[in-house]
C-alpha atoms as a PDB file:
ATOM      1  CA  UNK A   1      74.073  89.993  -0.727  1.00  0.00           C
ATOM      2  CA  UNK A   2      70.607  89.469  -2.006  1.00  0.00           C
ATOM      3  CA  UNK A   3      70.733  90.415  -5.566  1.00  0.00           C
ATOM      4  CA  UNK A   4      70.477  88.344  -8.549  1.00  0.00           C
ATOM      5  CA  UNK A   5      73.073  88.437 -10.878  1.00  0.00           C
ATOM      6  CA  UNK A   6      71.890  89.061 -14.339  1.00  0.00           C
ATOM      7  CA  UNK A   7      73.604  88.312 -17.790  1.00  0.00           C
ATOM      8  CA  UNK A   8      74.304  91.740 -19.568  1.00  0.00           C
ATOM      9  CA  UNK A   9      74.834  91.073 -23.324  1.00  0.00           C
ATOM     10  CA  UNK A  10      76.483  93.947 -25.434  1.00  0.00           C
ATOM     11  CA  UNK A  11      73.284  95.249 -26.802  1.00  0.00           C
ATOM     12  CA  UNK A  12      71.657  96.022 -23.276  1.00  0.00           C
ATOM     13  CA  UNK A  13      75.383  97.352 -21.894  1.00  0.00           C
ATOM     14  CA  UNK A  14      74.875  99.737 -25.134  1.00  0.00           C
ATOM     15  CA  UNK A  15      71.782 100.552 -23.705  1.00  0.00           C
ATOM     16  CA  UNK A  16      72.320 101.308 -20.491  1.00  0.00           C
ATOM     17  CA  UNK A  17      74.979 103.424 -21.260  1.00  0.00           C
ATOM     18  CA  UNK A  18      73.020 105.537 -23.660  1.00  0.00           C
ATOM     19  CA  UNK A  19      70.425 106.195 -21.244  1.00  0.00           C
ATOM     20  CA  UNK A  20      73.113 106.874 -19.012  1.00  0.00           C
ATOM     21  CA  UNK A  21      74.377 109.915 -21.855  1.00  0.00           C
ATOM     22  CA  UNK A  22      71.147 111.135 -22.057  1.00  0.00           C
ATOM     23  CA  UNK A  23      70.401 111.621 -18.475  1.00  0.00           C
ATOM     24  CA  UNK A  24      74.086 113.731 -18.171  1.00  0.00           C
ATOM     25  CA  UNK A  25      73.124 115.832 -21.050  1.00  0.00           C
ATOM     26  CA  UNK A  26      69.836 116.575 -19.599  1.00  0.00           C
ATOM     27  CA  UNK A  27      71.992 117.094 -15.993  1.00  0.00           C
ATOM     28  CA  UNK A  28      74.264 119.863 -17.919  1.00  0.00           C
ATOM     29  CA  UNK A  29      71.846 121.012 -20.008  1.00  0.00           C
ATOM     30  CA  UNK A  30      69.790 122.296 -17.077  1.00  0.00           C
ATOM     31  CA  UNK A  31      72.887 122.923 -14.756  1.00  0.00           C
ATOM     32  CA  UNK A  32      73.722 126.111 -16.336  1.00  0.00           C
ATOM     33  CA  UNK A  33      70.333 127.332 -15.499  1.00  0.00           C
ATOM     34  CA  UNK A  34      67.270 126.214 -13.466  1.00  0.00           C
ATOM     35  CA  UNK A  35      65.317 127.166 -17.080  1.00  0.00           C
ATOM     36  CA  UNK A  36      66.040 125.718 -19.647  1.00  0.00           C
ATOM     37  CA  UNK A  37      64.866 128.425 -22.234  1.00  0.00           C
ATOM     38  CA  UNK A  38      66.864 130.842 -20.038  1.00  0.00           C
ATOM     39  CA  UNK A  39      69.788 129.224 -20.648  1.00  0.00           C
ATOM     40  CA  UNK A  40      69.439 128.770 -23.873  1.00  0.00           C
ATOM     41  CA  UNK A  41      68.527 132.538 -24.532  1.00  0.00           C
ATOM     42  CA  UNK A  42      71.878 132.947 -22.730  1.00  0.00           C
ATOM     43  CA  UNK A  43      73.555 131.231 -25.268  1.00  0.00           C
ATOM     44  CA  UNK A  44      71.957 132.606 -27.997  1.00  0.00           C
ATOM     45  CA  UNK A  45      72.680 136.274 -26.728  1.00  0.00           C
ATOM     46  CA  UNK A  46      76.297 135.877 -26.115  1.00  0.00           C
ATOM     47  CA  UNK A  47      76.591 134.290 -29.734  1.00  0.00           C
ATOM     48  CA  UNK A  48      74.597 137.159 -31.065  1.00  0.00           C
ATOM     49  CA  UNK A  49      77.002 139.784 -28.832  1.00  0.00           C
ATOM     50  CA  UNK A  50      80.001 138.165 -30.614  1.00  0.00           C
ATOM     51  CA  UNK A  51      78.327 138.506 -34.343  1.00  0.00           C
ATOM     52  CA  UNK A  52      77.271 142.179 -33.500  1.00  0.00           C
ATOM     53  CA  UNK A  53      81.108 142.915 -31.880  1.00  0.00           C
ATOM     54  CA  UNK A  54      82.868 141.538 -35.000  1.00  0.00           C
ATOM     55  CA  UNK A  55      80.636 143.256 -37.396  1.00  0.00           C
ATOM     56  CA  UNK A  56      81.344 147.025 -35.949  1.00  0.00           C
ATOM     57  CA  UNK A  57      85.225 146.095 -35.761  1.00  0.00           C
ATOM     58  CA  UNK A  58      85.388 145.194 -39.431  1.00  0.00           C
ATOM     59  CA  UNK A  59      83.316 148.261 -40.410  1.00  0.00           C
ATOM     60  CA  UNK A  60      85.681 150.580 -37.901  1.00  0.00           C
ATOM     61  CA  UNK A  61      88.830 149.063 -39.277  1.00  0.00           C
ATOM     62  CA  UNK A  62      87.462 149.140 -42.647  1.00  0.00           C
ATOM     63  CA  UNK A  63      88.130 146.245 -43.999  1.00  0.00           C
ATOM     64  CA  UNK A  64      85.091 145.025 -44.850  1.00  0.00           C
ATOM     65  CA  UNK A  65      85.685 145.047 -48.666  1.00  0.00           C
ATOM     66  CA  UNK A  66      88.595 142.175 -48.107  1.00  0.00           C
ATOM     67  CA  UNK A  67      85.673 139.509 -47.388  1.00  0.00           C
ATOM     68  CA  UNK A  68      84.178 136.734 -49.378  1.00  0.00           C
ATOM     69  CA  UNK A  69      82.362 138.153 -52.317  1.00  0.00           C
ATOM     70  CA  UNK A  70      78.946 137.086 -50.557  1.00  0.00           C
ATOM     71  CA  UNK A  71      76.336 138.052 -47.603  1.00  0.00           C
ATOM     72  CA  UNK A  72      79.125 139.684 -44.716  1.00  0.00           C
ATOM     73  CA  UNK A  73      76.934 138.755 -41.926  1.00  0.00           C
ATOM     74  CA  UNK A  74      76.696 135.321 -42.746  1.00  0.00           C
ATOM     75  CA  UNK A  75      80.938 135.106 -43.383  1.00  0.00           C
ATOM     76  CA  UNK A  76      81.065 136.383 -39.639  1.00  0.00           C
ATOM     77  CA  UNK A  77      78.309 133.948 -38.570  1.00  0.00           C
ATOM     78  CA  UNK A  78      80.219 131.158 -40.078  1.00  0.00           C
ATOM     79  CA  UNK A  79      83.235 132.063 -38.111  1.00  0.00           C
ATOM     80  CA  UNK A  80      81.717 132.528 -34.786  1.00  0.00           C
ATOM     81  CA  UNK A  81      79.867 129.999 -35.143  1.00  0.00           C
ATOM     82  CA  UNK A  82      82.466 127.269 -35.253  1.00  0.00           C
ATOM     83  CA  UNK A  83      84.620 129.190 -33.109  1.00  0.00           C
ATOM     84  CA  UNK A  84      81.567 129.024 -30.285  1.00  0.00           C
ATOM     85  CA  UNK A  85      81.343 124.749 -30.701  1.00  0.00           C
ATOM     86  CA  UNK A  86      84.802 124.503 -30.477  1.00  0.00           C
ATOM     87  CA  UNK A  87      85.487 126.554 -27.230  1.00  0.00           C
ATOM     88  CA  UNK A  88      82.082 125.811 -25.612  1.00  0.00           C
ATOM     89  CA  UNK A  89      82.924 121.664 -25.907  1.00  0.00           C
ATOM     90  CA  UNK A  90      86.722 122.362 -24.845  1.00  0.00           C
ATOM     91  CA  UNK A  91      85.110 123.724 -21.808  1.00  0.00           C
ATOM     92  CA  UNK A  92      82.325 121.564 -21.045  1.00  0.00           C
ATOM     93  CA  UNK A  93      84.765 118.599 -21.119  1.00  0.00           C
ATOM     94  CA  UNK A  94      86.947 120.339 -18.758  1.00  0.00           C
ATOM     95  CA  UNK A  95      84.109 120.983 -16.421  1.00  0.00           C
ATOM     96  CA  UNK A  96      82.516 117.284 -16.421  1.00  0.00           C
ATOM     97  CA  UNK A  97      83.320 115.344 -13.357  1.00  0.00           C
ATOM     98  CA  UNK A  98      86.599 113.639 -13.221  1.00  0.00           C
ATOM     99  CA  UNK A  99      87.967 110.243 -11.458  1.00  0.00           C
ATOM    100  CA  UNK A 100      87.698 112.127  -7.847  1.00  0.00           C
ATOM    101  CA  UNK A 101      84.116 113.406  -8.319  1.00  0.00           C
ATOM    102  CA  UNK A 102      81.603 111.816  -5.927  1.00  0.00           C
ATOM    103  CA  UNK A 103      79.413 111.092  -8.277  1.00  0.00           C
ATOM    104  CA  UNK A 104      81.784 108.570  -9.735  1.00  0.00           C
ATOM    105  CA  UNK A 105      81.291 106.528  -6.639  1.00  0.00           C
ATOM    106  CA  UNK A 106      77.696 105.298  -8.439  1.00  0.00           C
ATOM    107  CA  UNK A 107      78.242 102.058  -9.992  1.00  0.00           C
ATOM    108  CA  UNK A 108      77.082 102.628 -13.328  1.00  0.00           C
ATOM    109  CA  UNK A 109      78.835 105.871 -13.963  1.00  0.00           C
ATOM    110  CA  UNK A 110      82.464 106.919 -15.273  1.00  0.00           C
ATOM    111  CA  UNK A 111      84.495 109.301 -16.373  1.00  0.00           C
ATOM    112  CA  UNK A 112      83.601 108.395 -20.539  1.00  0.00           C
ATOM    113  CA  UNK A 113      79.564 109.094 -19.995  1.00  0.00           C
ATOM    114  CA  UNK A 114      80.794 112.015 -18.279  1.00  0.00           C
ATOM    115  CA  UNK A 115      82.956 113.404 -20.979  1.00  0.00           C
ATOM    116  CA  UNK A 116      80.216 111.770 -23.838  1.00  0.00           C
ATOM    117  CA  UNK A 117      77.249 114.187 -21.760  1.00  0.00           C
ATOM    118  CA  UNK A 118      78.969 116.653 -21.100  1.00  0.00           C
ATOM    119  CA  UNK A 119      80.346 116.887 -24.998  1.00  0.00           C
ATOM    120  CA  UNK A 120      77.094 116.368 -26.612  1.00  0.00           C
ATOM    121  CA  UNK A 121      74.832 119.076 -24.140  1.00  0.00           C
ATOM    122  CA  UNK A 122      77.249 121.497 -25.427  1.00  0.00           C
ATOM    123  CA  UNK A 123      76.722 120.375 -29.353  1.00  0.00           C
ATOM    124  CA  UNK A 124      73.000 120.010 -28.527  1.00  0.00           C
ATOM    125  CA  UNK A 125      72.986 123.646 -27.046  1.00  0.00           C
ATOM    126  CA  UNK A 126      75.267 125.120 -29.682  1.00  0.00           C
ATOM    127  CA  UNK A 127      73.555 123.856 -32.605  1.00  0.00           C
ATOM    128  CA  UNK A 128      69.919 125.067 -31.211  1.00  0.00           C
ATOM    129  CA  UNK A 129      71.754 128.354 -30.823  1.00  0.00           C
ATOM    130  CA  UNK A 130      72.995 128.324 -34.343  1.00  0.00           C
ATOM    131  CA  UNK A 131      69.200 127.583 -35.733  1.00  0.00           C
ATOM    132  CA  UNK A 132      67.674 130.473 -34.174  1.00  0.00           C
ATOM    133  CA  UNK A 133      70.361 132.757 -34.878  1.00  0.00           C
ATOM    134  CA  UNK A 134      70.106 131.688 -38.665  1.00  0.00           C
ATOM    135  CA  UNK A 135      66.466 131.912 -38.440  1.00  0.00           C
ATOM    136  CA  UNK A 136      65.821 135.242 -36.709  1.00  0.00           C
ATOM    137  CA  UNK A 137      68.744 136.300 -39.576  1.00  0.00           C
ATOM    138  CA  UNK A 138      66.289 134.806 -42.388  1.00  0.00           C
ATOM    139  CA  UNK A 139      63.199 136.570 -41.331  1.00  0.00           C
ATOM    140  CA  UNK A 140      63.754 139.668 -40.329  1.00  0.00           C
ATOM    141  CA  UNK A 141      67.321 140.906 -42.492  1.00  0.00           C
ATOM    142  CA  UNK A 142      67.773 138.453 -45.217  1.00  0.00           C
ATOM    143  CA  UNK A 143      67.393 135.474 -46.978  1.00  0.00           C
ATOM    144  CA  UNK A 144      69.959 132.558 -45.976  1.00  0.00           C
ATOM    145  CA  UNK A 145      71.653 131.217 -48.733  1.00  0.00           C
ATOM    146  CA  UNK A 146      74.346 128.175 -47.683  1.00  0.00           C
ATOM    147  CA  UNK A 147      75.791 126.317 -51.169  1.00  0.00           C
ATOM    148  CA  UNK A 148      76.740 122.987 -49.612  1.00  0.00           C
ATOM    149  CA  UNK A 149      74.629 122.459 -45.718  1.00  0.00           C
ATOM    150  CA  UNK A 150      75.983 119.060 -45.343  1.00  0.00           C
ATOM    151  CA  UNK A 151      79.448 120.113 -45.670  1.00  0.00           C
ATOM    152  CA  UNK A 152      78.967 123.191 -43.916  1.00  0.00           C
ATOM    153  CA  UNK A 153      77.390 121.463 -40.664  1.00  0.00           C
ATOM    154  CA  UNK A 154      80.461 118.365 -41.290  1.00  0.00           C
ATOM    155  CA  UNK A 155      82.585 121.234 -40.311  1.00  0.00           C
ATOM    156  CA  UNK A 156      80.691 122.183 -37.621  1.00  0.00           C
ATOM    157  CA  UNK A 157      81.183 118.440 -36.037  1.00  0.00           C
ATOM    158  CA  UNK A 158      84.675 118.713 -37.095  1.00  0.00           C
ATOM    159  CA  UNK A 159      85.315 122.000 -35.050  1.00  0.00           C
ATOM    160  CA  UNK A 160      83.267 120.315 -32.015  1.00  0.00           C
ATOM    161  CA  UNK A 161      85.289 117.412 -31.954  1.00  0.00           C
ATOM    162  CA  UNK A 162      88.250 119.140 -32.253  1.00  0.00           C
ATOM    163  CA  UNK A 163      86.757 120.325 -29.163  1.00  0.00           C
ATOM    164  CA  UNK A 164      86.499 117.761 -27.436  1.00  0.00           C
ATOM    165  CA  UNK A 165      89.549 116.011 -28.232  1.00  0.00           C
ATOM    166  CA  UNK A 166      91.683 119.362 -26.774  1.00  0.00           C
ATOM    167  CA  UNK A 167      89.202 119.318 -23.364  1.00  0.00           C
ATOM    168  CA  UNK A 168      89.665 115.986 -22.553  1.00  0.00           C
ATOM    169  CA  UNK A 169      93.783 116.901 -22.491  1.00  0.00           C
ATOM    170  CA  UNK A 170      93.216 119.356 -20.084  1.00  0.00           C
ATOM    171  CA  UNK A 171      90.429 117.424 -18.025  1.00  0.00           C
ATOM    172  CA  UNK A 172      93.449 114.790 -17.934  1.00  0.00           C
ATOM    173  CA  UNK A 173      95.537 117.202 -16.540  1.00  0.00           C
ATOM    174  CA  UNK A 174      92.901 119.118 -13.962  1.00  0.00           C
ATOM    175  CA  UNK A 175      93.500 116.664 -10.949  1.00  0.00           C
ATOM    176  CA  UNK A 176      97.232 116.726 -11.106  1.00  0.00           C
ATOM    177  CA  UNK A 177      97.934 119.967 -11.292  1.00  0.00           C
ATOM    178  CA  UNK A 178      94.527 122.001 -11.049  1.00  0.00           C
ATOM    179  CA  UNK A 179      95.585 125.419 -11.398  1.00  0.00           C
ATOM    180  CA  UNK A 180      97.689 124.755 -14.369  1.00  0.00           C
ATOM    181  CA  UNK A 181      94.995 123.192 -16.303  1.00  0.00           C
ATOM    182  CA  UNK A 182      92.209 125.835 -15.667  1.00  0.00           C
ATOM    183  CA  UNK A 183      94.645 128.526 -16.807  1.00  0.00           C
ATOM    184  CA  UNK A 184      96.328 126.503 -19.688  1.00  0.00           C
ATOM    185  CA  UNK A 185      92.438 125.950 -20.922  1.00  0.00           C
ATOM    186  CA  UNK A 186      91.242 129.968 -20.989  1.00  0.00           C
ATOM    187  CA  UNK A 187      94.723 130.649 -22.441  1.00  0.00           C
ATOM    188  CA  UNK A 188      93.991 128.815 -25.507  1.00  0.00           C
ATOM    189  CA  UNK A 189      90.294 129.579 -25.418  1.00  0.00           C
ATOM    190  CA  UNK A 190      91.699 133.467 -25.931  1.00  0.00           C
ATOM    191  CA  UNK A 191      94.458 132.560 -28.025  1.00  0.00           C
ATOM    192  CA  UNK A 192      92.020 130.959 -30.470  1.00  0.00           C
ATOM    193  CA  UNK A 193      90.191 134.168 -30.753  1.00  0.00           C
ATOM    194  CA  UNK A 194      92.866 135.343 -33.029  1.00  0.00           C
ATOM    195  CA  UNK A 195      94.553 131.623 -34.114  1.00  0.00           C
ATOM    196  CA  UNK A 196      91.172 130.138 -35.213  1.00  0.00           C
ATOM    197  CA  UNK A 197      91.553 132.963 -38.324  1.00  0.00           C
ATOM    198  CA  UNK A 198      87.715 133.576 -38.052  1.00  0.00           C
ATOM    199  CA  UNK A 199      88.586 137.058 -39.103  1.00  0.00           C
ATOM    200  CA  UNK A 200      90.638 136.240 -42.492  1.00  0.00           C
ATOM    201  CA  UNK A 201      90.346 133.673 -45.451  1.00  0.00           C
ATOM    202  CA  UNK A 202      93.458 131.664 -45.853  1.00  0.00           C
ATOM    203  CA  UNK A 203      93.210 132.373 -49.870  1.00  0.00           C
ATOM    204  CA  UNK A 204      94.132 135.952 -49.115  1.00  0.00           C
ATOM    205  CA  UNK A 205      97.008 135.327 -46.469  1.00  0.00           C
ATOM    206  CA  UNK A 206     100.838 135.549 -47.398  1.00  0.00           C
ATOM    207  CA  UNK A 207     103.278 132.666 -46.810  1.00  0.00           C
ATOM    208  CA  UNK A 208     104.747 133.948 -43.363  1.00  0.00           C
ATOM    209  CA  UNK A 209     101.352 134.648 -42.107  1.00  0.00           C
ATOM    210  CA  UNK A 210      99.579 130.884 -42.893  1.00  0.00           C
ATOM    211  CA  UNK A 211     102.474 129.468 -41.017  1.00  0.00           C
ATOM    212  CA  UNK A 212     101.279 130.917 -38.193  1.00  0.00           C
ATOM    213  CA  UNK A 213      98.004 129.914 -38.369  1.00  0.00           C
ATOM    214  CA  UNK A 214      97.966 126.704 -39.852  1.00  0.00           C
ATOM    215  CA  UNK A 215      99.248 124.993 -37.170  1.00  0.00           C
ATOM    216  CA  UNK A 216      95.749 125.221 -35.756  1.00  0.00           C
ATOM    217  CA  UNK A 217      92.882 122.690 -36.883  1.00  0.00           C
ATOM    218  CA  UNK A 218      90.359 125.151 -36.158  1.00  0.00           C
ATOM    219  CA  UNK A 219      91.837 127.480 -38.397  1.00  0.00           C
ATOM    220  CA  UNK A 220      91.408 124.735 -40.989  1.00  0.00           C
ATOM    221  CA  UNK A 221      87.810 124.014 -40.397  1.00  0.00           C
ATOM    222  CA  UNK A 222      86.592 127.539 -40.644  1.00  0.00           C
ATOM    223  CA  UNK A 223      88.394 128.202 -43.810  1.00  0.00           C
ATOM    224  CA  UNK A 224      86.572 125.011 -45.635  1.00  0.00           C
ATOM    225  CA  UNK A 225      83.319 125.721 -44.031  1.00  0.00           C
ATOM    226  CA  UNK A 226      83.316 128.802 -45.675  1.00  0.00           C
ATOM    227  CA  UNK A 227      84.530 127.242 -48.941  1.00  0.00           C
ATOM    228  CA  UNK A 228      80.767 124.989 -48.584  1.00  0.00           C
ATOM    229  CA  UNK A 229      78.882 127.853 -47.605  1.00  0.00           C
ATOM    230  CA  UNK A 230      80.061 130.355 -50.269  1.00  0.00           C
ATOM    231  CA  UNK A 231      79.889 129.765 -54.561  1.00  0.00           C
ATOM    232  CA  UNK A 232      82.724 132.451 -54.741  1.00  0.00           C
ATOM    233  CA  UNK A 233      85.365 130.835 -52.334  1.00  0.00           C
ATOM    234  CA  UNK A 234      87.327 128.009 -52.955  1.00  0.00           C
ATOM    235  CA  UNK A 235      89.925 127.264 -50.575  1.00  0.00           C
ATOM    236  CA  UNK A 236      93.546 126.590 -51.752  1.00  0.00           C
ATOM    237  CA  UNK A 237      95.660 126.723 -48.321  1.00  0.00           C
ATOM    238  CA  UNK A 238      93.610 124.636 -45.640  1.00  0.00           C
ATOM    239  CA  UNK A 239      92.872 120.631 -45.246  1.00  0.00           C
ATOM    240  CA  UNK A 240      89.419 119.261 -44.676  1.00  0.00           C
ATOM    241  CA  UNK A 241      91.158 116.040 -43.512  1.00  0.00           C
ATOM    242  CA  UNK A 242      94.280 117.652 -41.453  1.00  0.00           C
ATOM    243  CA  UNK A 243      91.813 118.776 -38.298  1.00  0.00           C
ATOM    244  CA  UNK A 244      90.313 115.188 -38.279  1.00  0.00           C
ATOM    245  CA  UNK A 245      93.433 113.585 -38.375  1.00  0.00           C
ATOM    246  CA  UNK A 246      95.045 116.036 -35.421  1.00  0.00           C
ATOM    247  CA  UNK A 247      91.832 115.599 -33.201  1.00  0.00           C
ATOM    248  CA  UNK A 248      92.122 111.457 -33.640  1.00  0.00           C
ATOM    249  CA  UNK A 249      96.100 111.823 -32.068  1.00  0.00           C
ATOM    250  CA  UNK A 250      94.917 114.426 -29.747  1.00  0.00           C
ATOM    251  CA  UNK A 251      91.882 112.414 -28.015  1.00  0.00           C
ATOM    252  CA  UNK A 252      93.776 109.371 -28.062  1.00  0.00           C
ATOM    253  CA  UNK A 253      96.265 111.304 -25.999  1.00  0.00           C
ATOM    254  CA  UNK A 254      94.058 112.942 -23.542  1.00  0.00           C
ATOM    255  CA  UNK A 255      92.141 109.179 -22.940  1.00  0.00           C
ATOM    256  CA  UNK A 256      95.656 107.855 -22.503  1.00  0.00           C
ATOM    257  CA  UNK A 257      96.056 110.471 -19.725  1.00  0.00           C
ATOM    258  CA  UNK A 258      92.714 110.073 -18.366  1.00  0.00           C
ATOM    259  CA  UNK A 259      93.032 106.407 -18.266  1.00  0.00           C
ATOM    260  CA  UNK A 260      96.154 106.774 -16.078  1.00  0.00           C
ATOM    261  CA  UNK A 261      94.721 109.375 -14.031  1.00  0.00           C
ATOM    262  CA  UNK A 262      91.543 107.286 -13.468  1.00  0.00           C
ATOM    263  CA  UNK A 263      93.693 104.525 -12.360  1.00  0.00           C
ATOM    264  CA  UNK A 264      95.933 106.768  -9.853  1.00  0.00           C
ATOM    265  CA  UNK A 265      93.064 108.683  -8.547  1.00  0.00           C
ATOM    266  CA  UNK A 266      93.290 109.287  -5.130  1.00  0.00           C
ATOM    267  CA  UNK A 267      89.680 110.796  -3.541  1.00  0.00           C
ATOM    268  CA  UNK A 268      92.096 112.771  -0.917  1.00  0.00           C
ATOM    269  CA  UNK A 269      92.676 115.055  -3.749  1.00  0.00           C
ATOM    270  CA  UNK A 270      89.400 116.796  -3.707  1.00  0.00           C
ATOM    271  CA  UNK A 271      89.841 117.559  -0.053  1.00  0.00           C
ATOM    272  CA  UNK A 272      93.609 118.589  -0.740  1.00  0.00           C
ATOM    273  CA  UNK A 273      92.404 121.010  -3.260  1.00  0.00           C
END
């Protein structure tokens, strides 16, 4: 009744809804954790779990020889690695606050900032992880040598988007049918353990076994990341554009369907469920 209605040009809108961002990533960023540092050491020692758990099951099965001419460690690293972005922004999306939330009912917030905060904490956490990783690696076992960085980390944003794009499909889904969406999401989280094909080069796969895996655009951006960080690999059998071009259809799908949802949201839901 008393304000005073001020003219918000495009600039200051941007503005406001970058400070807006920042404040959610700095929400999620510390929601994991009361510290921080804690939660970032988390991170790091799951990653570092992951790289240690791979490395014993390629020297039990023995196929260690059948890798990229090149350090082994880092050929793991670069799997895990983009596998971890990947499945850690799929969830965070799924996890942000949807239409229903109560914080929602504050003017200023939606659903987008929610998604954009909760997608970028998880890149910002991931790609700390990833430095300190590569840095402990440097200092105390070996020198790290990456032949193209810039097209190396490009896949890295690639395999986060890709991320994103499938999480905001499920977070879509999560208020109409809950349950379905929360299984759907660790089913493909799992299923990409094996699908993403951080364990195998495409070069070295027959026919009948790249059709099974090329369906997948993470698949695709492991297998070029690896042809950036590596001299000796050149890959033959994956796209560098076909992940980019399936996340663009996919998020454009999932906004469609959180669009709809937003606009159908009913706030009896959360008390229904």
């Amino acid at each position: 009744m008393f304000q005073v209605a001020r003219k918000r040009t495009m600039l200051s809108a941007f503005f406001e809804i970058c400070g807006l961002i920042y404040h959610g990533i700095v929400h999620d960023v510390r929601k994991a954790h009361g510290n921080a540092l804690i939660g970032l050491f988390m991170n790091i020692l799951q990653t570092l779990m992951l790289v240690i758990a791979f490395y014993f099951m390629y020297a039990v099965l023995g196929i260690k020889g059948s890798s990229i001419r090149g350090d082994f460690l880092l050929y793991i690293m670069s799997g895990i690695f983009l596998f971890m972005v990947h499945s850690k922004a799929m969830g965070a999306v799924i996890k942000s606050e949807g239409p229903t939330s109560s914080m929602m009912k504050h003017a200023p917030l939606n659903t987008i900032v929610a998604i954009g905060s909760s997608a970028l904490s998880s890149l910002y956490t991931q790609i700390l992880s990833l430095m300190v990783v590569l840095f402990l690696y440097d200092v105390i076992m070996r020198p790290v040598h990456i032949d193209q960085p810039i097209g190396a980390f490009a896949c890295l944003l690639i395999s986060w988007f890709s991320g994103v794009a499938v999480g905001t499909v499920f977070l879509s889904l999560k208020p109409w049918y809950p349950g379905f969406a929360t299984i759907a999401g660790q089913l493909y989280a799992r299923a990409n353990m094996i699908a993403s094909g951080k364990m195998f080069v495409a070069n070295s796969m027959s026919a009948k076994m790249l059709a099974l895996f090329s369906w997948n655009p993470l698949f695709h951006t492991i297998d070029q990341c690896r042809g950036f960080v590596f001299l000796n690999y050149h890959p033959h059998y994956s796209s560098f554009m076909y992940p980019i071009y399936v996340s663009l259809v996919i998020i454009v799908l999932g906004m469609m369907g959180e669009f709809f949802t937003r606009q159908n949201a009913s706030a009896s839901w959360n008390a229904a469920r």
